[in-house]
C-alpha atoms as a PDB file:
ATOM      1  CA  UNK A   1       0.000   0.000   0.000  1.00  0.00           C
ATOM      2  CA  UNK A   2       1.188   3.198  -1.083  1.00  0.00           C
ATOM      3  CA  UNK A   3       2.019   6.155   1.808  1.00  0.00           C
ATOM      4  CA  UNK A   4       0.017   8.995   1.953  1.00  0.00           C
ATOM      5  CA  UNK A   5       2.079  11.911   1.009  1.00  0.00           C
ATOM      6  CA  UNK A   6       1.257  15.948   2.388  1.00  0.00           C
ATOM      7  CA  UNK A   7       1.787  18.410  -0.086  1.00  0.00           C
ATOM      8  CA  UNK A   8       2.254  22.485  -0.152  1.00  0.00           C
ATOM      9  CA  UNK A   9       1.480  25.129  -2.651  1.00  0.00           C
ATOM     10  CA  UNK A  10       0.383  28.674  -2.461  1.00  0.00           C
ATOM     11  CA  UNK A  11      -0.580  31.553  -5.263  1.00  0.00           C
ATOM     12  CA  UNK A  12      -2.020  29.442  -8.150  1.00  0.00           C
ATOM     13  CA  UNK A  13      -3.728  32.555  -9.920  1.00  0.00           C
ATOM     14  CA  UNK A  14      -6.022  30.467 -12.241  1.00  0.00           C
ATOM     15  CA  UNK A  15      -6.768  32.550 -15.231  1.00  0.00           C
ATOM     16  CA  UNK A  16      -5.242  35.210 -13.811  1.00  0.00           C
ATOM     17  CA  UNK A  17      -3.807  36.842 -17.143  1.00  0.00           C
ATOM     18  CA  UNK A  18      -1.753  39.795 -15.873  1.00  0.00           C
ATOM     19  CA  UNK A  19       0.415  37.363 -13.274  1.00  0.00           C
ATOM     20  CA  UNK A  20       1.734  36.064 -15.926  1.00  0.00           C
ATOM     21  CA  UNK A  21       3.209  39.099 -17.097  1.00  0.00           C
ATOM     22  CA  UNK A  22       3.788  40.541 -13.414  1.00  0.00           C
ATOM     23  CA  UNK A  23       5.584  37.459 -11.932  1.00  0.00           C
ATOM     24  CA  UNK A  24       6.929  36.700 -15.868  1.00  0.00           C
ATOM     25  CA  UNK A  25       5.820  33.233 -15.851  1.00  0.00           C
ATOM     26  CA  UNK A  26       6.633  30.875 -18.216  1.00  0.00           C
ATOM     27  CA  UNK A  27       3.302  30.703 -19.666  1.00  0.00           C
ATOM     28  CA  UNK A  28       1.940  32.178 -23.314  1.00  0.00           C
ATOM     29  CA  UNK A  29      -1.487  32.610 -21.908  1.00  0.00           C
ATOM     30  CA  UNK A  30      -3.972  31.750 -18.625  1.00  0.00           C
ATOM     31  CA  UNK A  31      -5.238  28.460 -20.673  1.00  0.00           C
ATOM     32  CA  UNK A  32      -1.710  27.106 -21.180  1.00  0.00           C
ATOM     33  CA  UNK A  33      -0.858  28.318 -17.280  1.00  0.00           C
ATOM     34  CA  UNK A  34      -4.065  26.651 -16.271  1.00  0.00           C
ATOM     35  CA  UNK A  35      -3.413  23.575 -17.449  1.00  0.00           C
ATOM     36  CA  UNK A  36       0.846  23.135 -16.459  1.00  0.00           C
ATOM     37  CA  UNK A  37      -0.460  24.081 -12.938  1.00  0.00           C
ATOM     38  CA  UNK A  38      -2.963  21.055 -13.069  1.00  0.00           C
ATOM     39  CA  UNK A  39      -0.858  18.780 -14.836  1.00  0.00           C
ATOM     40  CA  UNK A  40       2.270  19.792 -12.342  1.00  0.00           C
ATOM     41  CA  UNK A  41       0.214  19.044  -9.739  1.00  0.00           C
ATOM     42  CA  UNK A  42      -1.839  15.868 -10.478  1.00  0.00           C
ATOM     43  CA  UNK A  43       1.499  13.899 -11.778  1.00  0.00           C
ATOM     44  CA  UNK A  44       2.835  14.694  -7.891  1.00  0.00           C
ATOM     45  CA  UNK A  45      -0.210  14.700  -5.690  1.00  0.00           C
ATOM     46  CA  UNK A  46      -2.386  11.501  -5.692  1.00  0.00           C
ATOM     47  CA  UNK A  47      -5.930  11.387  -5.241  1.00  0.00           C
ATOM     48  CA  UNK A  48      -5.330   9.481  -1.619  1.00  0.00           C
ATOM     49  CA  UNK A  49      -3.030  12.257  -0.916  1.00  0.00           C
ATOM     50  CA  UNK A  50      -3.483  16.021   1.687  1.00  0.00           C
ATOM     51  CA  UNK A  51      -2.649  18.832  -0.471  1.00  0.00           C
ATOM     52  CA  UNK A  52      -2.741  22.178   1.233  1.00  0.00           C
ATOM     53  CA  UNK A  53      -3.228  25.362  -0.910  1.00  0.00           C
ATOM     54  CA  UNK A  54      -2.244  28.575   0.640  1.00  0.00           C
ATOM     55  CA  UNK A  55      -4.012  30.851  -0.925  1.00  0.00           C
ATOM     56  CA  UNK A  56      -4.419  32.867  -3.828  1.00  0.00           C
ATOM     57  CA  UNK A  57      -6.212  29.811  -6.212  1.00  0.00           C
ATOM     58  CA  UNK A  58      -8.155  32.491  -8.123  1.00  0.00           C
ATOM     59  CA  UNK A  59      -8.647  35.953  -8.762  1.00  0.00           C
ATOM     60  CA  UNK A  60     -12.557  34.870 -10.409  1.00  0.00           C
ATOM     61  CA  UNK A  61     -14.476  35.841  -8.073  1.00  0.00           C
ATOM     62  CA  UNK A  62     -18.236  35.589  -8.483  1.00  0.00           C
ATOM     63  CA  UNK A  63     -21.336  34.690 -10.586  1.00  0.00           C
ATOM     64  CA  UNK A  64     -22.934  31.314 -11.894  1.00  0.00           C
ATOM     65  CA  UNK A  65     -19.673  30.905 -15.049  1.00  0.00           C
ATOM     66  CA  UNK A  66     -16.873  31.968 -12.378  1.00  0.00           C
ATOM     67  CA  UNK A  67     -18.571  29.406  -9.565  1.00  0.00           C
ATOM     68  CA  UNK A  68     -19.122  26.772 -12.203  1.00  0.00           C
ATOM     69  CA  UNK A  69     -15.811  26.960 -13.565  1.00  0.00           C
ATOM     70  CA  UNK A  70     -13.998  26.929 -10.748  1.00  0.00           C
ATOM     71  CA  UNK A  71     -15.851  23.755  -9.011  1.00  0.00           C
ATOM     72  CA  UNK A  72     -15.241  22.418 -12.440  1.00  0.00           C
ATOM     73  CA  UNK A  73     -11.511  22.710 -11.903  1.00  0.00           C
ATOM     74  CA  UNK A  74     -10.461  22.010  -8.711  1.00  0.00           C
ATOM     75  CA  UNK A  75     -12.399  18.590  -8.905  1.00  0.00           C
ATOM     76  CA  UNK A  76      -9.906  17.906 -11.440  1.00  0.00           C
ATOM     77  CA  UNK A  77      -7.341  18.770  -8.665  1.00  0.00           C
ATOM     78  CA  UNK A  78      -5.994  15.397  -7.141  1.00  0.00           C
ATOM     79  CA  UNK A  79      -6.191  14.544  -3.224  1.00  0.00           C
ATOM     80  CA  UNK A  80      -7.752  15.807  -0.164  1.00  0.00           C
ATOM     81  CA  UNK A  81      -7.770  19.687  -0.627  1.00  0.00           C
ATOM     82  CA  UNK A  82      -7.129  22.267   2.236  1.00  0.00           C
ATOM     83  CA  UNK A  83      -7.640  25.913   1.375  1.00  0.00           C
ATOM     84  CA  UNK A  84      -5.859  29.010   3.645  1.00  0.00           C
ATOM     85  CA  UNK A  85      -7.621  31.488   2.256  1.00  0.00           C
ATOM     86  CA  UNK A  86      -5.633  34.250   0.665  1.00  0.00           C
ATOM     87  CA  UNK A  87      -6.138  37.812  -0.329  1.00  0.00           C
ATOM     88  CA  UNK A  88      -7.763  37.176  -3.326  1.00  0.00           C
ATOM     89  CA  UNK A  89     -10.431  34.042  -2.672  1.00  0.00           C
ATOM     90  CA  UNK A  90     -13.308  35.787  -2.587  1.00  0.00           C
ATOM     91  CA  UNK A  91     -15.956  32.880  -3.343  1.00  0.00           C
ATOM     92  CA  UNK A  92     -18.392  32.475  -0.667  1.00  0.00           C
ATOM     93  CA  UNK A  93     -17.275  29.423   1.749  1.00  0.00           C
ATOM     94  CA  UNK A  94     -19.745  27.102   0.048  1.00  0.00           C
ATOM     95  CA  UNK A  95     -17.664  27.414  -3.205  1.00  0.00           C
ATOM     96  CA  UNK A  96     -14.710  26.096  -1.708  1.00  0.00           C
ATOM     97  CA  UNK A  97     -16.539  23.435  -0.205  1.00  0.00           C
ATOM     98  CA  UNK A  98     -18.205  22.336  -2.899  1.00  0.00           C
ATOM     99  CA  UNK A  99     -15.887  22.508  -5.052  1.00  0.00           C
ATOM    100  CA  UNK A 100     -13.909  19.729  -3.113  1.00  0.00           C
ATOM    101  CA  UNK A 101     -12.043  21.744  -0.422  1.00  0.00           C
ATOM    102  CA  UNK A 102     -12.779  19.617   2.693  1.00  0.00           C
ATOM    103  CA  UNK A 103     -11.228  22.089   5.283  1.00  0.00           C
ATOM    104  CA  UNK A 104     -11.061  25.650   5.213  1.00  0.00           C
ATOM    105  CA  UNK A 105      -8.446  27.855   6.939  1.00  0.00           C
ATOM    106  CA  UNK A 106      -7.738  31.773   7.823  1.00  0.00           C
ATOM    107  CA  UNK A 107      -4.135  30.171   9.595  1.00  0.00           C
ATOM    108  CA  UNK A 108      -2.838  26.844  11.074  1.00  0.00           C
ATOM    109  CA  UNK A 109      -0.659  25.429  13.495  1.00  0.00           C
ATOM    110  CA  UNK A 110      -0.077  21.768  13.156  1.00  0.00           C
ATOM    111  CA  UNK A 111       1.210  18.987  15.235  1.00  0.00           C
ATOM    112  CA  UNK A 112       5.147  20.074  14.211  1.00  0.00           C
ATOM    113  CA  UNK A 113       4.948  23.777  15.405  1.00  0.00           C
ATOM    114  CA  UNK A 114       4.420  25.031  11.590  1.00  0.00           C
ATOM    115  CA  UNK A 115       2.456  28.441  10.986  1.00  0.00           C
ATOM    116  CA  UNK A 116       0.571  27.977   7.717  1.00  0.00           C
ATOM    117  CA  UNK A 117      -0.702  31.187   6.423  1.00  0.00           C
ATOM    118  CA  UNK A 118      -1.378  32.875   3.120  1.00  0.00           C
ATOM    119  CA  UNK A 119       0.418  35.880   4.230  1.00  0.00           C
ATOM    120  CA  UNK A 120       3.701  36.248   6.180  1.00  0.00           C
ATOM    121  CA  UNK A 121       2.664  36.470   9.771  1.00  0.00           C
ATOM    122  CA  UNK A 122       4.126  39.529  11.700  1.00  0.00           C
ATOM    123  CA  UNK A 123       7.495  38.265  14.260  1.00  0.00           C
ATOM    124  CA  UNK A 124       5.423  39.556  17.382  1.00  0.00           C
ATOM    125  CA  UNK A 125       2.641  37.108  15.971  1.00  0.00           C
ATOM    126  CA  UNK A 126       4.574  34.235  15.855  1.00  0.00           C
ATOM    127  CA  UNK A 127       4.234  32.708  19.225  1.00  0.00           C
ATOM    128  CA  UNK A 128       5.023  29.326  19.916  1.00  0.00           C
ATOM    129  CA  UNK A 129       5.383  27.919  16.439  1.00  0.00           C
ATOM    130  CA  UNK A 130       9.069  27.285  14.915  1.00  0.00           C
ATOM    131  CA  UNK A 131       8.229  28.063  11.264  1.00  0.00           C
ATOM    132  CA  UNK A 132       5.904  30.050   9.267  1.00  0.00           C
ATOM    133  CA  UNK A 133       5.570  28.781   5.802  1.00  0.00           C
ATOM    134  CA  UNK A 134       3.255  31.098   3.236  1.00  0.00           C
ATOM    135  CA  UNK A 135       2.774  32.406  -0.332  1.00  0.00           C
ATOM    136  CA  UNK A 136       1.487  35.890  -1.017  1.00  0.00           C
ATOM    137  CA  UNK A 137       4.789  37.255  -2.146  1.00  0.00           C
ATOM    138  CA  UNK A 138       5.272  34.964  -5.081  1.00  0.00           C
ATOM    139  CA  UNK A 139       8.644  35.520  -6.478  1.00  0.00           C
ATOM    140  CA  UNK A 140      10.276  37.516  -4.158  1.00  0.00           C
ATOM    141  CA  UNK A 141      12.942  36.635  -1.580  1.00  0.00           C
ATOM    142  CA  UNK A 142      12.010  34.994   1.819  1.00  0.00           C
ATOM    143  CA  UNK A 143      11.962  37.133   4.898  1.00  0.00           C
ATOM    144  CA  UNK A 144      14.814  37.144   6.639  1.00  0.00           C
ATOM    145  CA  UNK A 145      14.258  34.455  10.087  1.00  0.00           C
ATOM    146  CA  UNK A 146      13.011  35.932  13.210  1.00  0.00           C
ATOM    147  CA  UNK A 147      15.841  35.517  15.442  1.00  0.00           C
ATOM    148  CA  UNK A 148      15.596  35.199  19.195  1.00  0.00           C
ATOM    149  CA  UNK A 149      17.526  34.228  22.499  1.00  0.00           C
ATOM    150  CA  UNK A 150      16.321  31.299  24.145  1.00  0.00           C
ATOM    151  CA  UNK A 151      15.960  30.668  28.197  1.00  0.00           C
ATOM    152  CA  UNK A 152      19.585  29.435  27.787  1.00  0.00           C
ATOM    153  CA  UNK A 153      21.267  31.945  25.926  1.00  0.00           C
ATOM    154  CA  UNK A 154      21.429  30.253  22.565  1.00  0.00           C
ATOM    155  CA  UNK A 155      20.542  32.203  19.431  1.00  0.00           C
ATOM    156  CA  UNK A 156      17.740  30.611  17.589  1.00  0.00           C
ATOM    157  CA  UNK A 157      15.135  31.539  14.550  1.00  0.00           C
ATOM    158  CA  UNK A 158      12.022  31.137  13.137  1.00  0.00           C
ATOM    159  CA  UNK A 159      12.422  30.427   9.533  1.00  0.00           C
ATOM    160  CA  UNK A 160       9.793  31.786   6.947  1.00  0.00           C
ATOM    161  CA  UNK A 161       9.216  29.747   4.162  1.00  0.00           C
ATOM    162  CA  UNK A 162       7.903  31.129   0.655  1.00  0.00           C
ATOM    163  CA  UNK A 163       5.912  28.428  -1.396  1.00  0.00           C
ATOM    164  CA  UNK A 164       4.610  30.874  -4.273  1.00  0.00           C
ATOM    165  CA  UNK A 165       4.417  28.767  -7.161  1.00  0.00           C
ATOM    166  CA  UNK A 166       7.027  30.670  -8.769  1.00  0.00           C
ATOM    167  CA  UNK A 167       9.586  29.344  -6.229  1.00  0.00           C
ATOM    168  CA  UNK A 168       8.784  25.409  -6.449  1.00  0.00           C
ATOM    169  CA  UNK A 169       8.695  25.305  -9.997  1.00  0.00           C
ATOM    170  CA  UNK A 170       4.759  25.514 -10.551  1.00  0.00           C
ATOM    171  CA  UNK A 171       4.426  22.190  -8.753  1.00  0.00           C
ATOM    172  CA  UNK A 172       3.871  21.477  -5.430  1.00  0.00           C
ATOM    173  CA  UNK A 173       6.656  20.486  -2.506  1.00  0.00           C
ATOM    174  CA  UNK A 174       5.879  17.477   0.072  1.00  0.00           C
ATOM    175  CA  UNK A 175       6.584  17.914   3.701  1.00  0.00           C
ATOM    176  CA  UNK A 176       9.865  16.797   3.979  1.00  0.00           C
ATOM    177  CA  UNK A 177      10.624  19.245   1.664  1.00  0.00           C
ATOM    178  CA  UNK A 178       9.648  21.858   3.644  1.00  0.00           C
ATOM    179  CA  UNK A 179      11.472  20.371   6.813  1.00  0.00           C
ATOM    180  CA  UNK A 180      14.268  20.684   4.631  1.00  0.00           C
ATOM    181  CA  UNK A 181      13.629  24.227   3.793  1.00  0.00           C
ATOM    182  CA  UNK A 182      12.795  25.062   7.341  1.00  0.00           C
ATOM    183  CA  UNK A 183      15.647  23.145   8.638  1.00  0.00           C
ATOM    184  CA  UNK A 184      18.281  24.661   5.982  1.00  0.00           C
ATOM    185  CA  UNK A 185      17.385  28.397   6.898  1.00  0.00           C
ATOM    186  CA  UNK A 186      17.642  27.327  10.423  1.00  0.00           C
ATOM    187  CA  UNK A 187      21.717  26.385   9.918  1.00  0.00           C
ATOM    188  CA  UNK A 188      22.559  29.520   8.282  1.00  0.00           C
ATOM    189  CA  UNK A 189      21.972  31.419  11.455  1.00  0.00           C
END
């Protein structure tokens, strides 16, 4: 029996024309973007499989075409779909639901000490969890770690962890990858 894998991606932009142009993607048009992202992500994330999206799937927005096509599309999606709502997913909750989205989220903390948000989360905000992994700034560098001083004097950080589509390739990254991003941000300091 196969292992069920968790998987991470954040600032899809579905037939969002102009991010292609803004975050020069590697697209001609939102049809051929469309389509990579899918592709990208189904030959990755099987339909046994959590995927977490962090935001950002769409800028559509509303009416009976935009609802329609976007249940349409995320069925197509493969595994059991997590939304973090971002800036720009501004379907009712239903939509989300019923377009396969089984949990929906403003932020998370799960069992690791991870922060999942669409956007960065503020140092000060931060509190107990070790990490804070996001999209919202697409192609742009990470923010720099929050550094601290433990009880025992020792220098430690809080890594932030961009998962824009534009930094994993279009595709999505499994956990351990993002241990490993957490973890390599965490030796630099």
């Amino acid at each position: 029996m196969r292992h069920v894998h968790r998987w991470f991606s954040s600032d899809h932009h579905l037939s969002h024309g102009n991010i292609i142009k803004y975050q020069n993607r590697p697209f001609k048009n939102i049809y051929e973007m469309d389509e990579a992202l899918l592709t990208y992500h189904n030959e990755l994330v099987k339909p046994e499989d959590h995927w977490s999206c962090l935001g950002d799937v769409t800028l559509r927005r509303g009416g009976r075409i935009d609802t329609e096509w976007f249940i349409t599309m995320m069925k197509k999606y493969n595994g059991h779909k997590r939304l973090y709502l971002g800036n720009h997913d501004h379907f009712p909750i239903q939509v989300y639901l019923n377009a396969g989205f089984e949990k929906v989220y403003g932020t998370w903390r799960d069992e690791s000490g991870i922060l999942f948000s669409h956007i960065p989360v503020h140092p000060n905000s931060l509190g107990s969890a070790n990490a804070n992994v996001h999209g919202h700034i697409h192609g742009n560098p990470d923010y720099p770690p929050h550094q601290y001083t433990d009880t025992e004097g020792h220098t430690r950080c809080k890594p932030y962890v961009n998962i824009s589509v534009e930094v994993t390739e279009y595709r999505p990254i499994s956990f351990d990858e993002l241990e490993a991003r957490i973890q390599k941000v965490k030796e630099k300091v």
